[in-house]
Protein backbone atom coordinates (compact mmCIF):
# COMPACT_ATOMS: atom_id res chain seq x y z
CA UNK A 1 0.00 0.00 0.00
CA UNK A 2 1.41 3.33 -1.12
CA UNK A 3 1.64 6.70 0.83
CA UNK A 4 -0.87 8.37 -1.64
CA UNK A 5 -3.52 4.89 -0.77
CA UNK A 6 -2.58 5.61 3.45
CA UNK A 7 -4.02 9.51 2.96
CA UNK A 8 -6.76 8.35 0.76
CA UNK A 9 -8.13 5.69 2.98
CA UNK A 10 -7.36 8.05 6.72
CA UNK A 11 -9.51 10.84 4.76
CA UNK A 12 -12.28 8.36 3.88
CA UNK A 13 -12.49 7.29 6.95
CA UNK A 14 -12.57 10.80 8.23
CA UNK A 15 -15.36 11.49 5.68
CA UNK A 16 -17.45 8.37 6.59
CA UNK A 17 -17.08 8.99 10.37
CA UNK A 18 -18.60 12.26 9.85
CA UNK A 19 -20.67 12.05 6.93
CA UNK A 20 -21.46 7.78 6.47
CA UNK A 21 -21.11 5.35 4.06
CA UNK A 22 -23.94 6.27 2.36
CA UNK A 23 -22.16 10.16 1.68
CA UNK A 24 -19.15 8.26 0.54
CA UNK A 25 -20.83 5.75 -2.14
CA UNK A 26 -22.05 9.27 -3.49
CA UNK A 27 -18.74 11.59 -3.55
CA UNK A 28 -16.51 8.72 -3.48
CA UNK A 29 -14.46 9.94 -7.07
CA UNK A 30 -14.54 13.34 -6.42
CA UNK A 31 -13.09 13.02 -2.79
CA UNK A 32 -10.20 10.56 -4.26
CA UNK A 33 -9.79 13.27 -6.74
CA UNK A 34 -9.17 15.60 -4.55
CA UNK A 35 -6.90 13.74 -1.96
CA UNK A 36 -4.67 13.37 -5.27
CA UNK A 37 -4.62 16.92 -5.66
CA UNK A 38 -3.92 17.13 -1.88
CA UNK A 39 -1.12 15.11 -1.96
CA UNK A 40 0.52 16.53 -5.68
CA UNK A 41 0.39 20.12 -3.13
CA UNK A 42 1.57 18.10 0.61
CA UNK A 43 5.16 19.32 2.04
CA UNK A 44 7.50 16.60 0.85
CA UNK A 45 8.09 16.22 4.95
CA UNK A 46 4.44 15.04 5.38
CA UNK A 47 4.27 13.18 1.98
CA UNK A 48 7.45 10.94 3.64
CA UNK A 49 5.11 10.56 6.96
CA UNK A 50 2.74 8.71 4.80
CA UNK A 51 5.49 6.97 2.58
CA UNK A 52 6.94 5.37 5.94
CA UNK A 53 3.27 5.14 7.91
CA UNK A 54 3.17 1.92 9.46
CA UNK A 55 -0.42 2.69 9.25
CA UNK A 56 -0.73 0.08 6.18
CA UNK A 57 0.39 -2.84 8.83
CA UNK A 58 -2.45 -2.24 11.12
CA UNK A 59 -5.71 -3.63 10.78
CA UNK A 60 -8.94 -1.04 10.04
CA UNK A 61 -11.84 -0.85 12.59
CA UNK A 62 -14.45 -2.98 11.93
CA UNK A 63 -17.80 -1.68 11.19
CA UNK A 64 -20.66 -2.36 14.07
CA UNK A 65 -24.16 -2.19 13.99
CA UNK A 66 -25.79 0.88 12.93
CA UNK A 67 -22.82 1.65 10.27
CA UNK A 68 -20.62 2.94 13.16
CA UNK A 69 -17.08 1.68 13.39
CA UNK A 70 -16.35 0.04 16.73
CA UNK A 71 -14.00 1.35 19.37
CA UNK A 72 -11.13 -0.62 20.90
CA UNK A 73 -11.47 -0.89 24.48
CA UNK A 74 -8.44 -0.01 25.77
CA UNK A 75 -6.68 -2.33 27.69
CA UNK A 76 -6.72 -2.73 31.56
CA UNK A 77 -3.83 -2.25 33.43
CA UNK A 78 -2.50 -5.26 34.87
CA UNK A 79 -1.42 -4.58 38.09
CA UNK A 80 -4.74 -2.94 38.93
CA UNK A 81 -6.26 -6.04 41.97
CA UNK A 82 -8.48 -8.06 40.02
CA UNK A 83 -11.81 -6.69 40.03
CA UNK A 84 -14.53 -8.55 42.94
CA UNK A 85 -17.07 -11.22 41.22
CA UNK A 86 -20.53 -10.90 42.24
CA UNK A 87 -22.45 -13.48 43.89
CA UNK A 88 -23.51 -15.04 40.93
CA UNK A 89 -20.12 -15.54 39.62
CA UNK A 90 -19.05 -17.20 42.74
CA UNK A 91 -22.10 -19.32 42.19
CA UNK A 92 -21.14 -19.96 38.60
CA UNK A 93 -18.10 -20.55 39.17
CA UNK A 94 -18.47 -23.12 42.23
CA UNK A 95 -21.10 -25.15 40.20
CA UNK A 96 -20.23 -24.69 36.68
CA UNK A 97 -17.49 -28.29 36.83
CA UNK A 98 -20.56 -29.93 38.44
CA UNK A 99 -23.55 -29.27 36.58
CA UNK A 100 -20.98 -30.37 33.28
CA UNK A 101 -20.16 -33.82 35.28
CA UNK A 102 -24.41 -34.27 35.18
CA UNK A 103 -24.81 -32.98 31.93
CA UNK A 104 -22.09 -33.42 29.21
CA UNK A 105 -24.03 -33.32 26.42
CA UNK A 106 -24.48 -29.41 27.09
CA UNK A 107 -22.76 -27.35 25.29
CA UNK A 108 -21.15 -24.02 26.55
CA UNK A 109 -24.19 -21.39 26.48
CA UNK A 110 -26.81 -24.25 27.02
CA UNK A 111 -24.66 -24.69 30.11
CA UNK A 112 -24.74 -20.61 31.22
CA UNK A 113 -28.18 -20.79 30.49
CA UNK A 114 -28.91 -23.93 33.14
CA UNK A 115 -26.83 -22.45 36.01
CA UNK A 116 -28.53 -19.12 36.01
CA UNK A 117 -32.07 -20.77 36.44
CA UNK A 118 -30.67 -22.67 38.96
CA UNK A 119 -29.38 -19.60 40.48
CA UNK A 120 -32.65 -17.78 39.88
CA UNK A 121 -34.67 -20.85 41.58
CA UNK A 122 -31.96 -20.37 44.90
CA UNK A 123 -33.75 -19.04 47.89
CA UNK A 124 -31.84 -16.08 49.85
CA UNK A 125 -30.90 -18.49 52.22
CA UNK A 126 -29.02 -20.55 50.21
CA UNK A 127 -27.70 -17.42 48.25
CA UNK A 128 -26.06 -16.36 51.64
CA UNK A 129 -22.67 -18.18 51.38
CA UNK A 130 -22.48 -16.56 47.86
CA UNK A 131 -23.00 -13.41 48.71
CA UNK A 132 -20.61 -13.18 51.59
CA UNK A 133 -18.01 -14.90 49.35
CA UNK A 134 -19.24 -11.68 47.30
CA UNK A 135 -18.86 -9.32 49.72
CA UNK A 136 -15.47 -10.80 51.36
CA UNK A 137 -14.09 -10.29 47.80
CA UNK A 138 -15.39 -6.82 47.32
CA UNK A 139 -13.52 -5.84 50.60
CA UNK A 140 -10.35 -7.41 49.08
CA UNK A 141 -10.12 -5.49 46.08
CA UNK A 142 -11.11 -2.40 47.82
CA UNK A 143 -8.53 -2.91 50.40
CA UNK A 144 -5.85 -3.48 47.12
CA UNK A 145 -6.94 -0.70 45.56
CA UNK A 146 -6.70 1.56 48.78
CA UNK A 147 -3.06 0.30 48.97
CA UNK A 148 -2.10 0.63 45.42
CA UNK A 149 -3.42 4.12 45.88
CA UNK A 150 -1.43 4.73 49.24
CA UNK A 151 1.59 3.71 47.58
CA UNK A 152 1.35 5.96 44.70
CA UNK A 153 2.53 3.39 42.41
CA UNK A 154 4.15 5.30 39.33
CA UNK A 155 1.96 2.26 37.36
CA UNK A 156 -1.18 3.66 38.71
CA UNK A 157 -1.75 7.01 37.11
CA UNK A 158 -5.17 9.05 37.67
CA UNK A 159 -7.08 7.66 34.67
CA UNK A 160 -6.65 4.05 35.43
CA UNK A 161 -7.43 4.88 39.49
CA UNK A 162 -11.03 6.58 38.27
CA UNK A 163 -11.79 3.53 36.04
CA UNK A 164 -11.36 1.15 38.48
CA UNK A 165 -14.26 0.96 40.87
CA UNK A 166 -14.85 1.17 44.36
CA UNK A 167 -17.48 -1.18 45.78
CA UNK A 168 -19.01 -0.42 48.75
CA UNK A 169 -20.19 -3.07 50.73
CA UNK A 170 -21.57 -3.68 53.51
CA UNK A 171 -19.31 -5.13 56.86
CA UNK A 172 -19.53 -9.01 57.41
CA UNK A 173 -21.18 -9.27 60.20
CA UNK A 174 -18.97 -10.34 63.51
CA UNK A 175 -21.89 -12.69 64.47
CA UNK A 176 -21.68 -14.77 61.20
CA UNK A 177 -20.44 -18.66 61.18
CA UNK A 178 -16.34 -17.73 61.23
CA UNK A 179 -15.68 -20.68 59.01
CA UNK A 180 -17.68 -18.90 56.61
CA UNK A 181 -16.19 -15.23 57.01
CA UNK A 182 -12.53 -16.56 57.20
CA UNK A 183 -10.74 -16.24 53.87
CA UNK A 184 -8.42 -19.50 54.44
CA UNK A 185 -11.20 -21.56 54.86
CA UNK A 186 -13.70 -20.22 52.41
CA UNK A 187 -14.49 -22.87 49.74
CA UNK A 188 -15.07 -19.71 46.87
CA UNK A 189 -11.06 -19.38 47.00
């Protein structure tokens, strides 16, 4: 891909985020036309950006629903704590080896879709455990996050602090089964 095809395609894209595809099918000559006049009058300098552009290497955005190109989330910082998993996640991922052993035949989504009615058919009572496993792990990520902040890791700058969450929870009640509340001996770990 030459320098000239680089410009063309960054100004189409320019022109369809602002305009559409349907604008582009329309003016589509007369806008290469005049990105060839464009670059016949560019400053050799930025003619040579677009010469060397290791733009032609990288892959274009895909086009979503709705004729919108989609956004690249960007990625997570990895020495951000692990975010908490709710309740049903605990639950998912407790029973998720054992509802496979009784069912095999199910296949992966089949399989999402039989632990959450199982999960919706739990009472509160026997959503309890999960949701102090829950809330245990909410205060463990909150109290990593607290320390990461404390620190002032150089990793940590402001952007990836504010994206991060912090869940507030409720305390774990001191009168609660200690086998359950204890970390070592929690069987979500």
């Amino acid at each position: 891909m030459s320098g000239l095809d680089i410009f063309i395609t960054q100004v189409e894209g320019e022109f369809v985020r602002l305009s559409g595809y349907d604008a582009l099918e329309k003016v589509h000559d007369e806008l290469t036309s005049r990105c060839m006049d464009a670059w016949l009058a560019m400053e050799p300098r930025l003619r040579s950006y677009f010469n060397n552009s290791e733009t032609a290497l990288s892959p274009q955005p895909r086009q979503g629903s709705g004729g919108r190109t989609r956004i690249r989330k960007q990625a997570r910082n990895s020495r951000l704590p692990k975010r908490p998993l709710t309740a049903y996640f605990v639950y998912c991922r407790e029973k998720r080896p054992l509802v496979h052993l009784e069912k095999p035949e199910l296949k992966h989504i089949e399989l999402t879709r039989e632990l959450a009615n199982r999960w919706n058919n739990l009472s509160s009572e026997e959503r309890e455990p999960y949701d102090i496993a829950a809330q245990m792990d909410r205060k463990r990520y909150n109290d990593e996050m607290a320390l990461m902040i404390s620190r002032q890791d150089p990793d940590i700058d402001e952007d990836s602090a504010s994206e991060s969450r912090v869940y507030n929870s409720p305390e774990i009640s001191e009168g609660s089964d200690s086998s359950r509340s204890s970390p070592a001996s929690s069987p979500f770990n």
